[in-house]
C-alpha atoms as a PDB file:
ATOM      1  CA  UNK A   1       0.000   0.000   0.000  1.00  0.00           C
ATOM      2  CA  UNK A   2       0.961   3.351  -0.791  1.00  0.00           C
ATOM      3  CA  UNK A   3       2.385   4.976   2.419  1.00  0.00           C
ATOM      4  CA  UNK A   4       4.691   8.189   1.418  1.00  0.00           C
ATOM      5  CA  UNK A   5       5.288  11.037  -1.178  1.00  0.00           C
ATOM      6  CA  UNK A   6       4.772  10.234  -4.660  1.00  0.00           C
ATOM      7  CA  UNK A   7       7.659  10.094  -6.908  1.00  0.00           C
ATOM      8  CA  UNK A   8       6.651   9.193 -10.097  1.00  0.00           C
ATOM      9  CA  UNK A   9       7.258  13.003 -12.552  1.00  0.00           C
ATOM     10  CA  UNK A  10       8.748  13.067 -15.457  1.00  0.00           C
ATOM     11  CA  UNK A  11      12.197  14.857 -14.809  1.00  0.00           C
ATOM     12  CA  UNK A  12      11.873  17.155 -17.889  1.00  0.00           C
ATOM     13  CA  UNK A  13       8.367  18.152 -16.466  1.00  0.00           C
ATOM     14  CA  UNK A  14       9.656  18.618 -12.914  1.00  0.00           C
ATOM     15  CA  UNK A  15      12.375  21.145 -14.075  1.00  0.00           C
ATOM     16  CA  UNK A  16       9.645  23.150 -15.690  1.00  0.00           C
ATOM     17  CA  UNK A  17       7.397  22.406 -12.641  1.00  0.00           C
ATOM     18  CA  UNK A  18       9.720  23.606 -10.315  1.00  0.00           C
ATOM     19  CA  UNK A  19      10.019  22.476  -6.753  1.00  0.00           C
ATOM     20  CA  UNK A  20       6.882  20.789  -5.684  1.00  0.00           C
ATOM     21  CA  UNK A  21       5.449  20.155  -2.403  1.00  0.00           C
ATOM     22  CA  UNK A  22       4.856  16.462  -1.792  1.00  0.00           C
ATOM     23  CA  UNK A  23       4.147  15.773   1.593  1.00  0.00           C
ATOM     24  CA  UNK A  24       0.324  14.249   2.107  1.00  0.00           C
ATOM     25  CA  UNK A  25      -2.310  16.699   2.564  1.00  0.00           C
ATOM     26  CA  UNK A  26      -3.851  16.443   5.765  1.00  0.00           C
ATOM     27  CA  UNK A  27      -7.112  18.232   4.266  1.00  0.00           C
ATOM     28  CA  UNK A  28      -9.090  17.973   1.536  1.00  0.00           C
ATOM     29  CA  UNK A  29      -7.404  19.163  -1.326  1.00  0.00           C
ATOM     30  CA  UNK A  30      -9.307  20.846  -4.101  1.00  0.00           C
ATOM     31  CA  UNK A  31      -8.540  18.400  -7.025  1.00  0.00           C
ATOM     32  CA  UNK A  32     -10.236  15.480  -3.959  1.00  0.00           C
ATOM     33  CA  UNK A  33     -13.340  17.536  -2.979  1.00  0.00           C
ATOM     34  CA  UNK A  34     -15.619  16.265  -6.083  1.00  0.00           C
ATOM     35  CA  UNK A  35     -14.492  12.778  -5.942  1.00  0.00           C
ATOM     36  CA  UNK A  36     -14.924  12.622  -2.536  1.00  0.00           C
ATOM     37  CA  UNK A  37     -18.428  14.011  -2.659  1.00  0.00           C
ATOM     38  CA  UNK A  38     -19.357  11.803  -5.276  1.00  0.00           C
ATOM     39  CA  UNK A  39     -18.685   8.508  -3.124  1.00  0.00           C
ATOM     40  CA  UNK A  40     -20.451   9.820  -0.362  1.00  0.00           C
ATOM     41  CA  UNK A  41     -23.406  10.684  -2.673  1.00  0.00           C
ATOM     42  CA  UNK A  42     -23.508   7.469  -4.378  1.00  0.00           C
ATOM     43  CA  UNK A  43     -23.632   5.762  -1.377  1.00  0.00           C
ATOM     44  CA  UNK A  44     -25.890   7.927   0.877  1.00  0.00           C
ATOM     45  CA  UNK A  45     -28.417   8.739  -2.302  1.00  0.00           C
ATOM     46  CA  UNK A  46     -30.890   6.034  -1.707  1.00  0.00           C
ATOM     47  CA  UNK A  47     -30.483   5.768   2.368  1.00  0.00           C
ATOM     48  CA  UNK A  48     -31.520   8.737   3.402  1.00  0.00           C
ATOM     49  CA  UNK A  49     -32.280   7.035   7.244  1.00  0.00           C
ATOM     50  CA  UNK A  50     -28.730   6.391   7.470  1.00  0.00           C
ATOM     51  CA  UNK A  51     -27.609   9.447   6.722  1.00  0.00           C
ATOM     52  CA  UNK A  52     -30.063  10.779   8.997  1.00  0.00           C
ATOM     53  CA  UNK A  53     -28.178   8.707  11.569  1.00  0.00           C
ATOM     54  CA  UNK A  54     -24.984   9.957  10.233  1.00  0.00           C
ATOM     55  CA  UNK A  55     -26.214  13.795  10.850  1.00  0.00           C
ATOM     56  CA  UNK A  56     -26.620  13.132  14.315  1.00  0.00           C
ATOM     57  CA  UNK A  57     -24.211  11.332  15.281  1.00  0.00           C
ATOM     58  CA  UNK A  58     -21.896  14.693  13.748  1.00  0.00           C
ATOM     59  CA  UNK A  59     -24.150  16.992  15.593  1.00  0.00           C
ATOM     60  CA  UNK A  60     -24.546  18.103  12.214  1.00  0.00           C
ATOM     61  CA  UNK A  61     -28.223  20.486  11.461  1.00  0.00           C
ATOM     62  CA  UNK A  62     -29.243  19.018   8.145  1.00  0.00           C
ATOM     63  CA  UNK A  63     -30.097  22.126   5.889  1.00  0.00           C
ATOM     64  CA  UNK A  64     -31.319  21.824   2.137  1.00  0.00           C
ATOM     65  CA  UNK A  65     -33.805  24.273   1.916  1.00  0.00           C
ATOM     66  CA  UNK A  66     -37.699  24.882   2.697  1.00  0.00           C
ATOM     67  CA  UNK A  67     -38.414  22.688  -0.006  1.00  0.00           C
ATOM     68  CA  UNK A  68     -36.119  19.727   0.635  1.00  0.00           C
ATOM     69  CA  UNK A  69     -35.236  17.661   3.379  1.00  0.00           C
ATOM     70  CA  UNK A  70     -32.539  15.285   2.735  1.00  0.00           C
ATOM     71  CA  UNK A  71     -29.519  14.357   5.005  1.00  0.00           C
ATOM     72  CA  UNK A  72     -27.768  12.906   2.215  1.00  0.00           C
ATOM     73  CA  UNK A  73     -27.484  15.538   0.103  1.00  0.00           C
ATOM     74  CA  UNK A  74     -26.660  17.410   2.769  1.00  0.00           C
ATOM     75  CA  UNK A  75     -23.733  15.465   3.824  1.00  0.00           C
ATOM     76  CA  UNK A  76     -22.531  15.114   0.072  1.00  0.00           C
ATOM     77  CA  UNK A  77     -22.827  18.708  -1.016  1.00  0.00           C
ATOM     78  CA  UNK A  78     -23.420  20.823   1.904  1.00  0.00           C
ATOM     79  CA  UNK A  79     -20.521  19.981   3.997  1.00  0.00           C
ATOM     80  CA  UNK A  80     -17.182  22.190   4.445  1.00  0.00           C
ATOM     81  CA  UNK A  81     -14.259  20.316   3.615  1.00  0.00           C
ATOM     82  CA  UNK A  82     -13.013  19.500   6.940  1.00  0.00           C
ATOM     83  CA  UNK A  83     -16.489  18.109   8.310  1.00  0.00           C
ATOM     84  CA  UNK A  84     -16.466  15.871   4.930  1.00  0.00           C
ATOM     85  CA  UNK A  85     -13.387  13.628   6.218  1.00  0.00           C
ATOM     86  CA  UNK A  86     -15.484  13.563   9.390  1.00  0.00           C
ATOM     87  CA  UNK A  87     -18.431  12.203   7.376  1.00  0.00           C
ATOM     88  CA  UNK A  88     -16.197   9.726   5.674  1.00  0.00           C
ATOM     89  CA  UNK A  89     -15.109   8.442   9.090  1.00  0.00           C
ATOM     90  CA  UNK A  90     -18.649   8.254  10.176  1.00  0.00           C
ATOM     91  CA  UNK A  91     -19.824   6.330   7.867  1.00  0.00           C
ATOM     92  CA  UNK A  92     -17.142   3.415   7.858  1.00  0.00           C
ATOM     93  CA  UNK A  93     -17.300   3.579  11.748  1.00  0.00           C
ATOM     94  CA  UNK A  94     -21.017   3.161  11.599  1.00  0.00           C
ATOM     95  CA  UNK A  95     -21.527   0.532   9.270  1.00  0.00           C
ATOM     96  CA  UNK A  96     -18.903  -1.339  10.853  1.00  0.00           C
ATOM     97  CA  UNK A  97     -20.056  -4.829  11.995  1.00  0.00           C
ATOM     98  CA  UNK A  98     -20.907  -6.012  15.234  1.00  0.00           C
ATOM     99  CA  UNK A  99     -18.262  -8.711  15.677  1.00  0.00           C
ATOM    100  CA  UNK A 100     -14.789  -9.490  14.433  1.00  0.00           C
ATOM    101  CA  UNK A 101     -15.763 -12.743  12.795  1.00  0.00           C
ATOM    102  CA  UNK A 102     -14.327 -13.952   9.954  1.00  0.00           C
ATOM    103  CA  UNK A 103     -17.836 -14.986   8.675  1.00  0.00           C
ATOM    104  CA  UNK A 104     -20.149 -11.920   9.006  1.00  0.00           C
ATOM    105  CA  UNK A 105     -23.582 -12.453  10.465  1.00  0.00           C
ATOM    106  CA  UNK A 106     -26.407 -11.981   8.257  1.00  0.00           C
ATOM    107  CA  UNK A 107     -26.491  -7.997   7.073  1.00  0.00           C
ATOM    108  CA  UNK A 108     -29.993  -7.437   7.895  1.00  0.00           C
ATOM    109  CA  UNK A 109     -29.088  -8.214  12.039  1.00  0.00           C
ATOM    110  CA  UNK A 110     -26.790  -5.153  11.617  1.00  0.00           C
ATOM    111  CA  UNK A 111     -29.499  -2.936  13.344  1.00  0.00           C
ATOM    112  CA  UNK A 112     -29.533  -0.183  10.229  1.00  0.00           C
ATOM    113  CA  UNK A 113     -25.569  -0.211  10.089  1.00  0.00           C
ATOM    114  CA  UNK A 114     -25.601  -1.883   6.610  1.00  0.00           C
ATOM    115  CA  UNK A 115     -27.222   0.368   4.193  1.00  0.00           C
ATOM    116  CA  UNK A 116     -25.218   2.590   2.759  1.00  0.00           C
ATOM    117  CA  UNK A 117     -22.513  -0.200   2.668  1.00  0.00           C
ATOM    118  CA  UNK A 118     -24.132  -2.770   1.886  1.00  0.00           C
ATOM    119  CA  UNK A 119     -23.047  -6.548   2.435  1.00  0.00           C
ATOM    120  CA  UNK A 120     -19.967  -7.564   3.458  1.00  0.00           C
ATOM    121  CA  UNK A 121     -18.238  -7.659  -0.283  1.00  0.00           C
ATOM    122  CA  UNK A 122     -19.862  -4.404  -1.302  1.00  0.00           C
ATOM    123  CA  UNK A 123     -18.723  -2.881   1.885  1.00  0.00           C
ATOM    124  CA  UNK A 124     -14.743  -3.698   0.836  1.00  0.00           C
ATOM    125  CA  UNK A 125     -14.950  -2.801  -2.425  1.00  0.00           C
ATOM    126  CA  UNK A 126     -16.623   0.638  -1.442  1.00  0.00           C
ATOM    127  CA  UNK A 127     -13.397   0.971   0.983  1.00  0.00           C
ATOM    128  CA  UNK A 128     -11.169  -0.348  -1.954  1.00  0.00           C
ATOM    129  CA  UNK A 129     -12.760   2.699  -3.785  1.00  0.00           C
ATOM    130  CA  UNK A 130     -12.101   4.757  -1.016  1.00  0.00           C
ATOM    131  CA  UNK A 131      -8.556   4.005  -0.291  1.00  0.00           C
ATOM    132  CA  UNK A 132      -7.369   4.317  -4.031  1.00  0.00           C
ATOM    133  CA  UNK A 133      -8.948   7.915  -4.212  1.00  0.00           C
ATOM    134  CA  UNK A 134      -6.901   8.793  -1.034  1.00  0.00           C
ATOM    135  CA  UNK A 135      -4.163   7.193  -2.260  1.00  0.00           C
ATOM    136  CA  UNK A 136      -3.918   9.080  -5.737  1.00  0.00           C
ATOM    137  CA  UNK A 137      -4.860  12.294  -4.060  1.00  0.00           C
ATOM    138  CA  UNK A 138      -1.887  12.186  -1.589  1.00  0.00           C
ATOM    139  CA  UNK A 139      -4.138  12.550   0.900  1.00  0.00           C
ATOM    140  CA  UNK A 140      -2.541  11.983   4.250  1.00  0.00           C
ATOM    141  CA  UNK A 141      -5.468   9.849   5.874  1.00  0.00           C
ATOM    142  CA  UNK A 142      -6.137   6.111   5.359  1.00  0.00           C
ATOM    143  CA  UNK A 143      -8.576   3.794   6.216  1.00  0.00           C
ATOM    144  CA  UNK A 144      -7.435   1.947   9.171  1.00  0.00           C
ATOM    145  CA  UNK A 145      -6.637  -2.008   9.135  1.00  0.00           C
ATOM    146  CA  UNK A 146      -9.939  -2.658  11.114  1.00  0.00           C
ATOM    147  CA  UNK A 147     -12.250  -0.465   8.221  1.00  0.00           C
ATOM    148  CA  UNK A 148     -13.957   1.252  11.267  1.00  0.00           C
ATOM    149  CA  UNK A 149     -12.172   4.602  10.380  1.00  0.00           C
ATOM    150  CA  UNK A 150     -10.106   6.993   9.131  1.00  0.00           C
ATOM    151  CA  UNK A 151      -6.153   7.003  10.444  1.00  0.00           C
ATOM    152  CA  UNK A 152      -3.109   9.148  10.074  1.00  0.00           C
ATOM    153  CA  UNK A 153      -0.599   7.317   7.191  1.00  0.00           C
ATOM    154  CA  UNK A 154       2.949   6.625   8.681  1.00  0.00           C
ATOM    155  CA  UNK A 155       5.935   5.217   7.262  1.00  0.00           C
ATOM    156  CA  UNK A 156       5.136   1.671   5.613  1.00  0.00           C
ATOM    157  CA  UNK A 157       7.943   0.105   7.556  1.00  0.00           C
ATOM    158  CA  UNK A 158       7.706   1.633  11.314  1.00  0.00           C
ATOM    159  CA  UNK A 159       3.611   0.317  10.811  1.00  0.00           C
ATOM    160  CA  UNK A 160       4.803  -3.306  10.453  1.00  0.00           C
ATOM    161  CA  UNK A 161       6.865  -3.256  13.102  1.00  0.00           C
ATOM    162  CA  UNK A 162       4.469  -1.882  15.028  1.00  0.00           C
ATOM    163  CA  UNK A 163       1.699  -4.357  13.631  1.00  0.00           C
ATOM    164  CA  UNK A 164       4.433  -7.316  14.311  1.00  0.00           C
ATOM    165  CA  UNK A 165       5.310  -6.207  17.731  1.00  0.00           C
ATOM    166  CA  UNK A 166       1.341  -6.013  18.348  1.00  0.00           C
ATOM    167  CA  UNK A 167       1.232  -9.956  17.439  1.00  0.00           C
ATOM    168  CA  UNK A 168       4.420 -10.772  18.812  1.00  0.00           C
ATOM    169  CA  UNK A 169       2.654  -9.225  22.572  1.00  0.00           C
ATOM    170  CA  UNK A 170      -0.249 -11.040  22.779  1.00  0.00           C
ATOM    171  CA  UNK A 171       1.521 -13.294  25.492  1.00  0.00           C
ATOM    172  CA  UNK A 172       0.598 -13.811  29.165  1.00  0.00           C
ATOM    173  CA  UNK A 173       4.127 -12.476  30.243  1.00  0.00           C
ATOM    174  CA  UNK A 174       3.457  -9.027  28.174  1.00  0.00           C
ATOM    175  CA  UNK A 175      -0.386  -8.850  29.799  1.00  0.00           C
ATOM    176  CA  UNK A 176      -2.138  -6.458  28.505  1.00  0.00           C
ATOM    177  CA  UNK A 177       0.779  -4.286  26.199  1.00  0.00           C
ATOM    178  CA  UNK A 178      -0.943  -5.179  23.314  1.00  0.00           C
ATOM    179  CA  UNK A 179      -4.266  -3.464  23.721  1.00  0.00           C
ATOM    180  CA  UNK A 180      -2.385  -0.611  25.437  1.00  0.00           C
ATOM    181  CA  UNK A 181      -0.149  -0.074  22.306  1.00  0.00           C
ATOM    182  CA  UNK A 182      -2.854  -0.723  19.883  1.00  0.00           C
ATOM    183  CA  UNK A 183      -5.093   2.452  21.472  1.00  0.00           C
ATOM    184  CA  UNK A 184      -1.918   4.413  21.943  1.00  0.00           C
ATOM    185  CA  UNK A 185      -1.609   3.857  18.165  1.00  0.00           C
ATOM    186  CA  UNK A 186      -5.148   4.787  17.731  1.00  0.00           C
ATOM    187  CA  UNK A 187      -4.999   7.865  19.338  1.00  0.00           C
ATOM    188  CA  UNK A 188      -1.946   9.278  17.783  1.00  0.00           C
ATOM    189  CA  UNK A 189      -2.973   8.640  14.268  1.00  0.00           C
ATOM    190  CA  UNK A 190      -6.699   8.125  14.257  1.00  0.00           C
ATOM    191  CA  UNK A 191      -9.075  10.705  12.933  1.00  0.00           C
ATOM    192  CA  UNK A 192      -9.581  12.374  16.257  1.00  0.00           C
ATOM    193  CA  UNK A 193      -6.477  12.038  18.001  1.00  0.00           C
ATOM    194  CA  UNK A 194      -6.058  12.409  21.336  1.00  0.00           C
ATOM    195  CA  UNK A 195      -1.974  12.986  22.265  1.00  0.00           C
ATOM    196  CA  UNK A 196      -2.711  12.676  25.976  1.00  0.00           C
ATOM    197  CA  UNK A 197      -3.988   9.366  26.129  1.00  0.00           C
ATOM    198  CA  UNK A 198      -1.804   7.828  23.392  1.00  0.00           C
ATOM    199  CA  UNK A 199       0.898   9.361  25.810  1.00  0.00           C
ATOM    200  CA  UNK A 200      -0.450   7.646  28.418  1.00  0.00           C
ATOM    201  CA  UNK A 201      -1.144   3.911  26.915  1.00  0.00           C
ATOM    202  CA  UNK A 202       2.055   4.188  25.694  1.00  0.00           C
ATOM    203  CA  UNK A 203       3.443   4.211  29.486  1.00  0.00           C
ATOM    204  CA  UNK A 204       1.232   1.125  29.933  1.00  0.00           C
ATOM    205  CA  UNK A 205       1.925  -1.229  26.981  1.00  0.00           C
ATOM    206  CA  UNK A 206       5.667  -0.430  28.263  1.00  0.00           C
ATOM    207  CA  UNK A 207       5.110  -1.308  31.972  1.00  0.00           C
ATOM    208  CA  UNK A 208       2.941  -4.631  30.818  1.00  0.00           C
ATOM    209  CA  UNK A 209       5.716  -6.115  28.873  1.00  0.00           C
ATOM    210  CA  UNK A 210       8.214  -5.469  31.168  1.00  0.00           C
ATOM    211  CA  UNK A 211       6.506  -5.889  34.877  1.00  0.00           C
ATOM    212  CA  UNK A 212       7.244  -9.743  34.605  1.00  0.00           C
ATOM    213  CA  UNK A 213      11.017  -9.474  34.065  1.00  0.00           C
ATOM    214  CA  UNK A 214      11.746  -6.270  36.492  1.00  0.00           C
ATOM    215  CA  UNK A 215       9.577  -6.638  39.014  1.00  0.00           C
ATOM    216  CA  UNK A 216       7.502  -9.906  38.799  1.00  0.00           C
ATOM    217  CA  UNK A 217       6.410  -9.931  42.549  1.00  0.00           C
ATOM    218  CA  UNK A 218       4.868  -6.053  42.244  1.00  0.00           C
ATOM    219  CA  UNK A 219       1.525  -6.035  41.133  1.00  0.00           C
ATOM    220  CA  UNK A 220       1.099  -2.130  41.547  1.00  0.00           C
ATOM    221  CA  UNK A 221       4.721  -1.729  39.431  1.00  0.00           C
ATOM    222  CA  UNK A 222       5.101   1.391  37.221  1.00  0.00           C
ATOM    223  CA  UNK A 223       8.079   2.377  35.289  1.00  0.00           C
ATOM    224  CA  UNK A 224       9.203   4.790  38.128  1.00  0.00           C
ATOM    225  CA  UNK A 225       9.454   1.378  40.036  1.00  0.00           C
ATOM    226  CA  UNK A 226      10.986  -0.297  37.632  1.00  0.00           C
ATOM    227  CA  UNK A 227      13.806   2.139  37.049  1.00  0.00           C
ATOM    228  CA  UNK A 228      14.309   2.366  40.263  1.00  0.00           C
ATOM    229  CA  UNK A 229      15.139  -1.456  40.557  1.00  0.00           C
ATOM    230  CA  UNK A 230      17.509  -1.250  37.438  1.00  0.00           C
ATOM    231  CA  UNK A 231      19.105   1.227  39.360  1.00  0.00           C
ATOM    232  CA  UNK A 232      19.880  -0.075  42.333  1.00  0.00           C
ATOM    233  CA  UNK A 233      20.913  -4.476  40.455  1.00  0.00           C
ATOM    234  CA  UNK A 234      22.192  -3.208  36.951  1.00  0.00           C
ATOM    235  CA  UNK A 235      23.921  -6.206  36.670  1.00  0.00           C
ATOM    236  CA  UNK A 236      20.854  -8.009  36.747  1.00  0.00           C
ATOM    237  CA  UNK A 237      20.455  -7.764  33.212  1.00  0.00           C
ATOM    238  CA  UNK A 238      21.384  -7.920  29.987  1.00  0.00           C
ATOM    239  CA  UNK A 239      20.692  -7.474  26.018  1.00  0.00           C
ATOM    240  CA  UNK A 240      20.865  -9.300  23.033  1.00  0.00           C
ATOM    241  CA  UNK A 241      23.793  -6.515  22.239  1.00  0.00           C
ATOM    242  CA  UNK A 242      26.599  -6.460  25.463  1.00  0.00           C
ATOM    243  CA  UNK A 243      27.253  -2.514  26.146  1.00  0.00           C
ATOM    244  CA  UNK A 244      30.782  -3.301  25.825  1.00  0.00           C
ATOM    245  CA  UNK A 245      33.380  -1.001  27.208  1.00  0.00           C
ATOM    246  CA  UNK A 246      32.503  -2.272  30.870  1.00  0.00           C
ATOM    247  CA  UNK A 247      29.385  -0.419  31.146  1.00  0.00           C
ATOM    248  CA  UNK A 248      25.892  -1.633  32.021  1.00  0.00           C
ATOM    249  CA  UNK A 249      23.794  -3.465  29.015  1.00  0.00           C
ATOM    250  CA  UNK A 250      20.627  -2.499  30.517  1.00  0.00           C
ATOM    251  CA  UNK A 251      21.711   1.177  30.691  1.00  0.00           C
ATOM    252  CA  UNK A 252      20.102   2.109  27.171  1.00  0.00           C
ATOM    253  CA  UNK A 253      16.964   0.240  27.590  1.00  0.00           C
ATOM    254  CA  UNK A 254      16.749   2.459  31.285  1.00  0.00           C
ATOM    255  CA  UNK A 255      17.597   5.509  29.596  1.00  0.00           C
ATOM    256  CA  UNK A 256      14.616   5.171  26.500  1.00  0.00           C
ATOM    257  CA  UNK A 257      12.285   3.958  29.677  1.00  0.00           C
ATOM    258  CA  UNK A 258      13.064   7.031  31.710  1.00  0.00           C
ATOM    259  CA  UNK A 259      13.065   9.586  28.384  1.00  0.00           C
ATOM    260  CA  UNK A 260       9.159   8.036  28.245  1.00  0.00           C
ATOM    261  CA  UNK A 261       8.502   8.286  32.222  1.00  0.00           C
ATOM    262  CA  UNK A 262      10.069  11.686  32.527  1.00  0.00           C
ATOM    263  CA  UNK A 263       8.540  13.166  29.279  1.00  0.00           C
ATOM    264  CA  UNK A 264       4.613  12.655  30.413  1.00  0.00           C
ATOM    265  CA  UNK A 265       3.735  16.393  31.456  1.00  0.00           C
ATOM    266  CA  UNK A 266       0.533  15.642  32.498  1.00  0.00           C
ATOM    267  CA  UNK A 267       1.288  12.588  34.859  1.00  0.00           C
ATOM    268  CA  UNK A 268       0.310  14.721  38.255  1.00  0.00           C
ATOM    269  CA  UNK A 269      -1.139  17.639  38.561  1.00  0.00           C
ATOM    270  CA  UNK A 270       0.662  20.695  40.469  1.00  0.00           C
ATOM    271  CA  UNK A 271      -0.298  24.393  41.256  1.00  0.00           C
ATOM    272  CA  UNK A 272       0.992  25.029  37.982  1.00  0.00           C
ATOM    273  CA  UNK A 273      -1.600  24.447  35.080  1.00  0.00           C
ATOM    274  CA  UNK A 274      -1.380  20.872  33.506  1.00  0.00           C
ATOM    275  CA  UNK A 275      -0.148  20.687  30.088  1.00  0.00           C
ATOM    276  CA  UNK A 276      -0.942  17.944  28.416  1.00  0.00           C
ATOM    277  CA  UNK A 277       1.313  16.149  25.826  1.00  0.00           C
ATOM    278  CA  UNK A 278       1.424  17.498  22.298  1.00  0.00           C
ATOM    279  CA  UNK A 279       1.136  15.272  18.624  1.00  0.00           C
ATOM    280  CA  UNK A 280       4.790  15.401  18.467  1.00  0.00           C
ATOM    281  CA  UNK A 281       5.467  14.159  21.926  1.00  0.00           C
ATOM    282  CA  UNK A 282       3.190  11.414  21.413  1.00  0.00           C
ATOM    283  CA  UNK A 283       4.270  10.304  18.401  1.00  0.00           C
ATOM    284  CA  UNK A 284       7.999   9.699  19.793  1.00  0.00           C
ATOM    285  CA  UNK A 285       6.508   8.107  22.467  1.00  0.00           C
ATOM    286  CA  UNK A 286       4.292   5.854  21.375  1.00  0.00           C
ATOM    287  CA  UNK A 287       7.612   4.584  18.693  1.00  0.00           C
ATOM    288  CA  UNK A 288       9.796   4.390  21.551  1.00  0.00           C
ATOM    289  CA  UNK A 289       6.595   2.335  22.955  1.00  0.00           C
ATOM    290  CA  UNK A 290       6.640   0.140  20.292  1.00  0.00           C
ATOM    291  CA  UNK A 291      10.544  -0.311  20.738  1.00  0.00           C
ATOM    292  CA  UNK A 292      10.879  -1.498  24.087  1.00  0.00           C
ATOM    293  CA  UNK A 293       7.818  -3.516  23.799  1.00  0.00           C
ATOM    294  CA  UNK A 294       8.876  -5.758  21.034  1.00  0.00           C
ATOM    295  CA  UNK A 295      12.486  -5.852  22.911  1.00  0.00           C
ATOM    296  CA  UNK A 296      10.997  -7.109  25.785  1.00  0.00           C
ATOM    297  CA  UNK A 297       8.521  -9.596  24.280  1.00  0.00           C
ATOM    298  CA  UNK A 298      11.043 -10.672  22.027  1.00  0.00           C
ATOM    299  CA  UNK A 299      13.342 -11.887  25.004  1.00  0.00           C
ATOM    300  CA  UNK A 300      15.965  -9.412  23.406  1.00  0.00           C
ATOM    301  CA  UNK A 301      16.189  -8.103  27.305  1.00  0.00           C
ATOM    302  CA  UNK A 302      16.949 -10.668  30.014  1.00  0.00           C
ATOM    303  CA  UNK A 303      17.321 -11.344  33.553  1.00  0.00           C
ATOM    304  CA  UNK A 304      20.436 -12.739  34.588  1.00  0.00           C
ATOM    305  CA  UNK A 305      20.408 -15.825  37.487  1.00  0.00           C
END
């Protein structure tokens, strides 16, 4: 899948073009805008319930005229451009179905979800549609792997490893990191992020993988606690790559661990106003979540006897 800037120009044409931005637009660029509306208008057209239900679940005052009444127009034509992504997002999250299962349930159980999506194949090949007009347009958004959303695109590489590490956690000795990392990741790249609480589940997956090596006996361990016992037995452990030069092989692992405990502005609250962690800061840490996680789970950190 396409995952960066786009490449492909003619180098005659790009010395006539000049220097061309190509980072993904976060928006809706104007060259997307009709497309965009179009899918939502072939889709919404004849299901104007569930774009009724689409409306309000926006908070979105449906306004065609005195003469007309109809949410799906609305939604296709009436929209700015930034509450159009929004509709887009709404309407894969709510025709999403309501289990996991490989085999879907019959569509007509899907308690007016199924509409404007239809079955199960026509659903995916909507998305399919969907995903190659983002894709052409640059667009920095992507349907997300579970097609209840829109998501943030990131490097093609960093989201395998993050999608391996997510597998590779799913142990008893990493408890619950996996779920932790996987709504970190959500809320850092979803459609609505939320930096604070990817910030925050990041912390978690960390101290889930890690609680059963450090401190297996401490229920109520954080990463403060943690540290704190790498600090004091060092020699305790080791890494799939020695320090060398006589120093510690745990000492990098402790110093990424305490960059992510340290860097968490809104852990406690103070006289001072909270700030709560920016996009940025969230994004580093939820990688450097990733990281440690897959070290740990991947026995690449040890205990020594």
């Amino acid at each position: 899948m396409f995952m960066g800037g786009r490449k492909r120009r003619d180098p005659q044409a790009a010395d006539l073009r000049g220097s061309i931005d190509e980072s993904l637009s976060e928006g809706v660029p104007d060259y997307m805008e009709i497309p965009l509306r179009q899918w939502v208008m072939a889709l919404l057209a004849d299901d104007e319930a569930n774009a009724q239900r689409i409306a309000l679940h926006l908070k979105l005052r449906v306004d065609t005229g005195p003469r007309m009444y109809s949410p799906a127009r609305f939604l296709a034509a009436g929209t700015s451009k930034e509450q159009l992504l929004d509709v887009v997002n709404a309407m894969l999250h709510l025709s999403t179905p309501p289990t996991t299962q490989t085999t879907y349930p019959n569509p007509a159980t899907w308690s007016g979800r199924r509409h404007y999506l239809g079955t199960h194949s026509a659903r995916e090949q909507a998305i399919a549609q969907l995903e190659d007009m983002l894709t052409l347009a640059g667009s920095a958004y992507r349907v997300n792997d579970a097609r209840t959303g829109l998501e943030l695109r990131v490097d093609a590489t960093a989201q395998q490893a993050v999608a391996s590490t997510l597998a590779a956690a799913r142990t008893p000795q990493s408890g619950s990191a996996a779920d932790h990392l996987a709504t970190a990741w959500k809320c850092v790249y979803g459609r609505d992020p939320d930096p604070s609480k990817a910030y925050s589940e990041a912390i978690k997956a960390v101290e889930s993988a890690c609680q059963s090596l450090i401190e297996p006996n401490n229920a109520k361990a954080t990463l403060g606690t943690m540290l704190g016992v790498i600090r004091n037995s060092p020699q305790r452990f080791s890494t799939a790559i020695p320090a060398g030069g006589g120093g510690d092989d745990i000492t990098l692992v402790a110093d990424m661990m305490r960059r992510l405990w340290q860097g968490q502005t809104a852990r406690h609250g103070s006289q001072n106003p909270t700030r709560l962690e920016n996009q940025r800061e969230a994004e580093m840490a939820v990688h450097l979540a990733a990281t440690l996680v897959q070290w740990f789970t991947a026995g690449l950190v040890q205990r020594t006897p």
